[in-house]
Protein backbone atom coordinates (compact mmCIF):
# COMPACT_ATOMS: atom_id res chain seq x y z
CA UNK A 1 0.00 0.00 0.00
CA UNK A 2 1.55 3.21 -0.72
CA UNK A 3 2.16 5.89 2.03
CA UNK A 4 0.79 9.24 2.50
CA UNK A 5 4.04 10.82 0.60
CA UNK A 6 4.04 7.97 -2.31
CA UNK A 7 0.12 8.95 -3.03
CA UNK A 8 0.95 12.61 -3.29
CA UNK A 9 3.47 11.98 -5.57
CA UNK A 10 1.20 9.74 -7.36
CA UNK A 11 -0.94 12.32 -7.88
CA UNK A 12 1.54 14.66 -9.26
CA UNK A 13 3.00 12.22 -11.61
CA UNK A 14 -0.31 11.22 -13.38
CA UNK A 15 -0.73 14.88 -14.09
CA UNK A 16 2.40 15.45 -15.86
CA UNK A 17 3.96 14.76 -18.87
CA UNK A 18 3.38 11.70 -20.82
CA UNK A 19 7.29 11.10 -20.51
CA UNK A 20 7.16 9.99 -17.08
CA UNK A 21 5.04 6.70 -18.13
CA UNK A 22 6.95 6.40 -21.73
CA UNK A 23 9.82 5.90 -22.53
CA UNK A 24 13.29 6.79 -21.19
CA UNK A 25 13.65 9.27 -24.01
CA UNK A 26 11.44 12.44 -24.51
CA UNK A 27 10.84 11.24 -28.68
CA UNK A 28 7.71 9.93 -29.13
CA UNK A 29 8.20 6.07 -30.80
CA UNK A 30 5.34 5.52 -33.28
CA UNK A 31 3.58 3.43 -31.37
CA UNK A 32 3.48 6.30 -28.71
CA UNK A 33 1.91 8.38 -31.31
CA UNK A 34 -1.28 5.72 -31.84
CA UNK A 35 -1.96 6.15 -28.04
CA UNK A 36 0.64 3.26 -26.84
CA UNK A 37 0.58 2.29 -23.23
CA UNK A 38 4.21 3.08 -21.85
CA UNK A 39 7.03 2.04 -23.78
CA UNK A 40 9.52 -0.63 -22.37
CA UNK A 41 12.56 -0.15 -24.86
CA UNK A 42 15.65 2.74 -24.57
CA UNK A 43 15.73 2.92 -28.66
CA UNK A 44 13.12 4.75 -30.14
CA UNK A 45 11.91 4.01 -34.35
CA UNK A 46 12.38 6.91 -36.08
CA UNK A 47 10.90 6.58 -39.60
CA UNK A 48 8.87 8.03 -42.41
CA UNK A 49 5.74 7.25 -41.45
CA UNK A 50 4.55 2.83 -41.33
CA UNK A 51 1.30 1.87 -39.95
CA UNK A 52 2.39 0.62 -36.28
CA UNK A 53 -0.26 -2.45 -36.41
CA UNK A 54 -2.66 -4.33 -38.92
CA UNK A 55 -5.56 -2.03 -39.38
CA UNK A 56 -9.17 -3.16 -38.47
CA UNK A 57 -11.48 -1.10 -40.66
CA UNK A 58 -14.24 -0.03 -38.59
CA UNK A 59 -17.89 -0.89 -39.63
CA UNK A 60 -21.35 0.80 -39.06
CA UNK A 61 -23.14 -1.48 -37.76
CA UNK A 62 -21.66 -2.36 -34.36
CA UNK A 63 -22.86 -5.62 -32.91
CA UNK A 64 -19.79 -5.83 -30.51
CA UNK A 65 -16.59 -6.55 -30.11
CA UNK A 66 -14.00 -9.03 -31.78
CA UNK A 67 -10.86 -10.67 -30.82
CA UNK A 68 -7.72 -11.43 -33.19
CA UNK A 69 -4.95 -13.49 -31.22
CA UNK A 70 -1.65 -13.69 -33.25
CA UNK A 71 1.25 -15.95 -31.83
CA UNK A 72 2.66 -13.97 -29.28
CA UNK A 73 6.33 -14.58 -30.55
CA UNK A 74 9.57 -16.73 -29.23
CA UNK A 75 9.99 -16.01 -25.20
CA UNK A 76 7.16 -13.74 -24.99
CA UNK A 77 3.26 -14.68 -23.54
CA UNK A 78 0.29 -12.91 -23.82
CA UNK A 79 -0.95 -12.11 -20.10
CA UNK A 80 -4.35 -12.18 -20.64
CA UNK A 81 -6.93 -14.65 -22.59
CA UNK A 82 -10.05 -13.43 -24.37
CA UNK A 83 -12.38 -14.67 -21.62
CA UNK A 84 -10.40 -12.59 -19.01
CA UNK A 85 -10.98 -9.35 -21.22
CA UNK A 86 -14.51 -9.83 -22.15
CA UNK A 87 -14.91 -10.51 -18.40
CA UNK A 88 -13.22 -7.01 -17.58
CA UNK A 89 -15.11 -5.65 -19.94
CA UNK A 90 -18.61 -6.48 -19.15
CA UNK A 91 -17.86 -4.81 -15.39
CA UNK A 92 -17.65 -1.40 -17.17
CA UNK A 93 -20.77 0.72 -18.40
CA UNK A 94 -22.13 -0.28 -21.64
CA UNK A 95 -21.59 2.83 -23.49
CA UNK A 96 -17.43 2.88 -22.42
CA UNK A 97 -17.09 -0.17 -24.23
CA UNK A 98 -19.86 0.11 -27.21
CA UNK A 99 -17.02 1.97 -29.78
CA UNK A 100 -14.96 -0.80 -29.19
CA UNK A 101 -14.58 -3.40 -32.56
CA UNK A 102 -11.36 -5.39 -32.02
CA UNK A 103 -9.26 -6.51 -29.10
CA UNK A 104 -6.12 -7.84 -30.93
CA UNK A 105 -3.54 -9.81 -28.97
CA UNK A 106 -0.72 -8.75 -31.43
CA UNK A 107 2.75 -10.70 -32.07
CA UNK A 108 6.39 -9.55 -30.49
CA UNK A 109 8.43 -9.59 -33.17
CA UNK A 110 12.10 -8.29 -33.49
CA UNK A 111 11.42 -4.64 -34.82
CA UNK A 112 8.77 -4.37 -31.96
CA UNK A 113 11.61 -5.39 -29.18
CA UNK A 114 13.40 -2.02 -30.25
CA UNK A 115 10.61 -0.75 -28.45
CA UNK A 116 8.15 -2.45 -27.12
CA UNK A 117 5.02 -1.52 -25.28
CA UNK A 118 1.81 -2.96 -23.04
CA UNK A 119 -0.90 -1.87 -25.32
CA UNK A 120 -1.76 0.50 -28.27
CA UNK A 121 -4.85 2.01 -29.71
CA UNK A 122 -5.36 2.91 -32.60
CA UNK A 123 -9.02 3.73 -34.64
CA UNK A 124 -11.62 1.61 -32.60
CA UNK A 125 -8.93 -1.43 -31.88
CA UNK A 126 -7.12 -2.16 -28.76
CA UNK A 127 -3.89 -4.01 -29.21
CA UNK A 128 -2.43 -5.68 -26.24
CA UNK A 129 0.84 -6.99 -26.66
CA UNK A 130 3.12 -9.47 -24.96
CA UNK A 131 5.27 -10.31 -22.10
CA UNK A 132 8.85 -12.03 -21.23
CA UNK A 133 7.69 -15.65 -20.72
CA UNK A 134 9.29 -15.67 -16.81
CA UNK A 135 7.42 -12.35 -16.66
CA UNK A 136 10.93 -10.24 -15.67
CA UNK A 137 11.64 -7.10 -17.68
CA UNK A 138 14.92 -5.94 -18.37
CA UNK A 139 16.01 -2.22 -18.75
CA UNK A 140 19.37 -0.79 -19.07
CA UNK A 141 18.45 2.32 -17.13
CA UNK A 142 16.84 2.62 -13.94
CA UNK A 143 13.29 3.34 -13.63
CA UNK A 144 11.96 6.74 -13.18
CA UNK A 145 10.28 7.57 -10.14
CA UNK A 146 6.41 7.21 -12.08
CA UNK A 147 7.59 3.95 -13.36
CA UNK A 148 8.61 3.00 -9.25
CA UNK A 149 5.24 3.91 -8.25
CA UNK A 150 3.26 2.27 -11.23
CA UNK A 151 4.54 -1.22 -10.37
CA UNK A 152 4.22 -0.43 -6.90
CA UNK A 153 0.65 -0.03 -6.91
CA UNK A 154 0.03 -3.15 -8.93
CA UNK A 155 2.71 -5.16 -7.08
CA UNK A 156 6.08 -5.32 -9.68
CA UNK A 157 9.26 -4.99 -7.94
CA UNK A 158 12.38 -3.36 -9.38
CA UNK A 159 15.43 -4.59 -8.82
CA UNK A 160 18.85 -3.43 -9.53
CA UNK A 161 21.30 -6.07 -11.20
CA UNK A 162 24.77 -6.34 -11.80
CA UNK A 163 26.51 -3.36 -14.28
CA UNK A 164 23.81 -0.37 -13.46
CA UNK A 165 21.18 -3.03 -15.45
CA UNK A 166 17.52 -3.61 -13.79
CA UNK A 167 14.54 -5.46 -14.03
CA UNK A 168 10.90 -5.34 -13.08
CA UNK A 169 10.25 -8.45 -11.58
CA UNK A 170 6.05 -8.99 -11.97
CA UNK A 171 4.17 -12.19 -10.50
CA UNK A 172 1.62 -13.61 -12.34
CA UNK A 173 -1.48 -11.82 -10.19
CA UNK A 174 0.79 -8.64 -10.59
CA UNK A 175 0.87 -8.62 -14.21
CA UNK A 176 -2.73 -9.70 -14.60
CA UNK A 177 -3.72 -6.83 -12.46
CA UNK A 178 -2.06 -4.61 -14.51
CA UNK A 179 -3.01 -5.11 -17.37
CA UNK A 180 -6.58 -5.63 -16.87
CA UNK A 181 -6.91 -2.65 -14.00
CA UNK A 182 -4.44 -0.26 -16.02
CA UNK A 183 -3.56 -1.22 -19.63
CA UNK A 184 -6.85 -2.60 -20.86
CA UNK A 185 -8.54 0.28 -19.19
CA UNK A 186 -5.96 3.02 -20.38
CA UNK A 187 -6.19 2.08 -23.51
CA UNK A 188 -10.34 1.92 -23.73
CA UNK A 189 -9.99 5.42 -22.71
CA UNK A 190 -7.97 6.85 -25.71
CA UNK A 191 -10.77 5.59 -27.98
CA UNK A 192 -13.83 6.64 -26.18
CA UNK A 193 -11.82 10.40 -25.94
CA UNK A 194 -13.61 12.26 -28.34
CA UNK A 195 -12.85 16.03 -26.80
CA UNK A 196 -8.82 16.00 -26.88
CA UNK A 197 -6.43 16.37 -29.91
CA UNK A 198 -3.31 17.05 -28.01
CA UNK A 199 -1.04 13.79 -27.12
CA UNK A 200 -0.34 15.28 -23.45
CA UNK A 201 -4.40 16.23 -22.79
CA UNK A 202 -4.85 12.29 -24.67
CA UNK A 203 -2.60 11.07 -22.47
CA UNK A 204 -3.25 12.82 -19.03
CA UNK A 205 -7.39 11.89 -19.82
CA UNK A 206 -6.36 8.08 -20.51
CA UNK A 207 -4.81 8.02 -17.22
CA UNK A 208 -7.11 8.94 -15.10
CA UNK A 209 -9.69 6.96 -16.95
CA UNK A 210 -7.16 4.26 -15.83
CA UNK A 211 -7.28 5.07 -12.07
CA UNK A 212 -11.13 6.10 -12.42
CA UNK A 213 -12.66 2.71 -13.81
CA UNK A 214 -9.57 0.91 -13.28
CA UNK A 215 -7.24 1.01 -9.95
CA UNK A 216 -10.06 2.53 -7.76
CA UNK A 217 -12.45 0.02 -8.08
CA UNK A 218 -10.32 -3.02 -7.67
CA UNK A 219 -8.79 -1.63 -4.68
CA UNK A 220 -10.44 -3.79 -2.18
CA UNK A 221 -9.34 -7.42 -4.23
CA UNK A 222 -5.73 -5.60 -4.52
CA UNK A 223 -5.42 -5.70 -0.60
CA UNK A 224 -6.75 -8.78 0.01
CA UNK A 225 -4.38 -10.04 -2.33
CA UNK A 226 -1.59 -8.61 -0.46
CA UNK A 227 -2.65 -9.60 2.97
């Protein structure tokens, strides 16, 4: 549970730039630029412009949501399974989740591990991407003080290794928690943001979305968890 100070500072980091979630770099990658959920990698793609996923054209007549699941790539997992998403899902208010047309589970593969992040939208899909298969991260830099409290609150641990190198160390629970109670949900709220057109007001609205309909209301399973 985070103290008095750690919840203040919280606060103060969810307000401010985007670059305290992203990545260790201020340059947007360009899956940062489709509304993608914290970058993991130090190198950032800098190209003409390449569509950062398959594109799902979206159709009229909504009757709900699909799933795509690619292979989630050598060493890498997908945390979640369709039935744990729809499941999320259904908890939220109908009209959150009735732009929504694809939840892809889209494949690692060696361009994305340049830099690689949770989740993506982009037009009315979510992407979700995958994990290490032992579920450890590893960064060459250590973590900024946002990224400290993020895993704190979902229950990742950082821990410094040998050479300045570190890792985020997430348990199974952990990473299911966050990325149903924080990825799924940050990402639902970049498409159902219809007001903003700035990446920082985007991102700033996404994130509290997150904590909104996300963190706050699984609170009470988080510490009973813990206990």
């Amino acid at each position: 549970m985070l103290n008095n100070r750690s919840q203040s500072n919280f606060r103060q980091l969810k307000t401010s730039s985007k670059a305290v979630k992203r990545a260790y770099r201020s340059e947007p990658t360009v899956a940062q630029q489709f509304g993608g959920k914290r970058a993991r990698g130090q190198q950032n793609v800098r190209l003409p412009y390449t569509p950062p996923e398959r594109w799902h054209d979206p159709v009229e007549a909504n009757s709900g949501y699909r799933f795509v699941v690619d292979e989630p790539g050598a060493g890498y997992r997908f945390v979640l399974t369709p039935d744990e998403v729809r499941e999320r899902l259904s908890q939220l208010p109908a009209k959150f989740v009735k732009p929504l047309q694809v939840v892809h589970f889209a494949q690692m593969t060696r361009k994305k591990r340049r830099s690689p992040c949770y989740g993506m939208q982009w037009g009315s899909t979510i992407y979700l991407y995958p994990i290490e298969v032992d579920l450890i991260e590893h960064y060459d830099n250590p973590p900024r003080p946002g990224q400290l409290i993020e895993a704190q609150m979902y229950g990742g641990q950082w821990e410094e290794g040998p050479s300045g190198h570190w890792r985020l160390v997430w348990t199974e629970s952990a990473i299911k928690d966050f990325f149903l109670n924080n990825i799924l949900i940050h990402e639902l709220g970049h498409l159902i943001d219809g007001r903003n057109s700035r990446t920082i007001d985007r991102e700033r609205y996404a994130e509290w979305f997150a904590i909104e309909h996300g963190y706050r209301p699984t609170q009470a399973e988080r510490r009973q968890r813990r206990a």
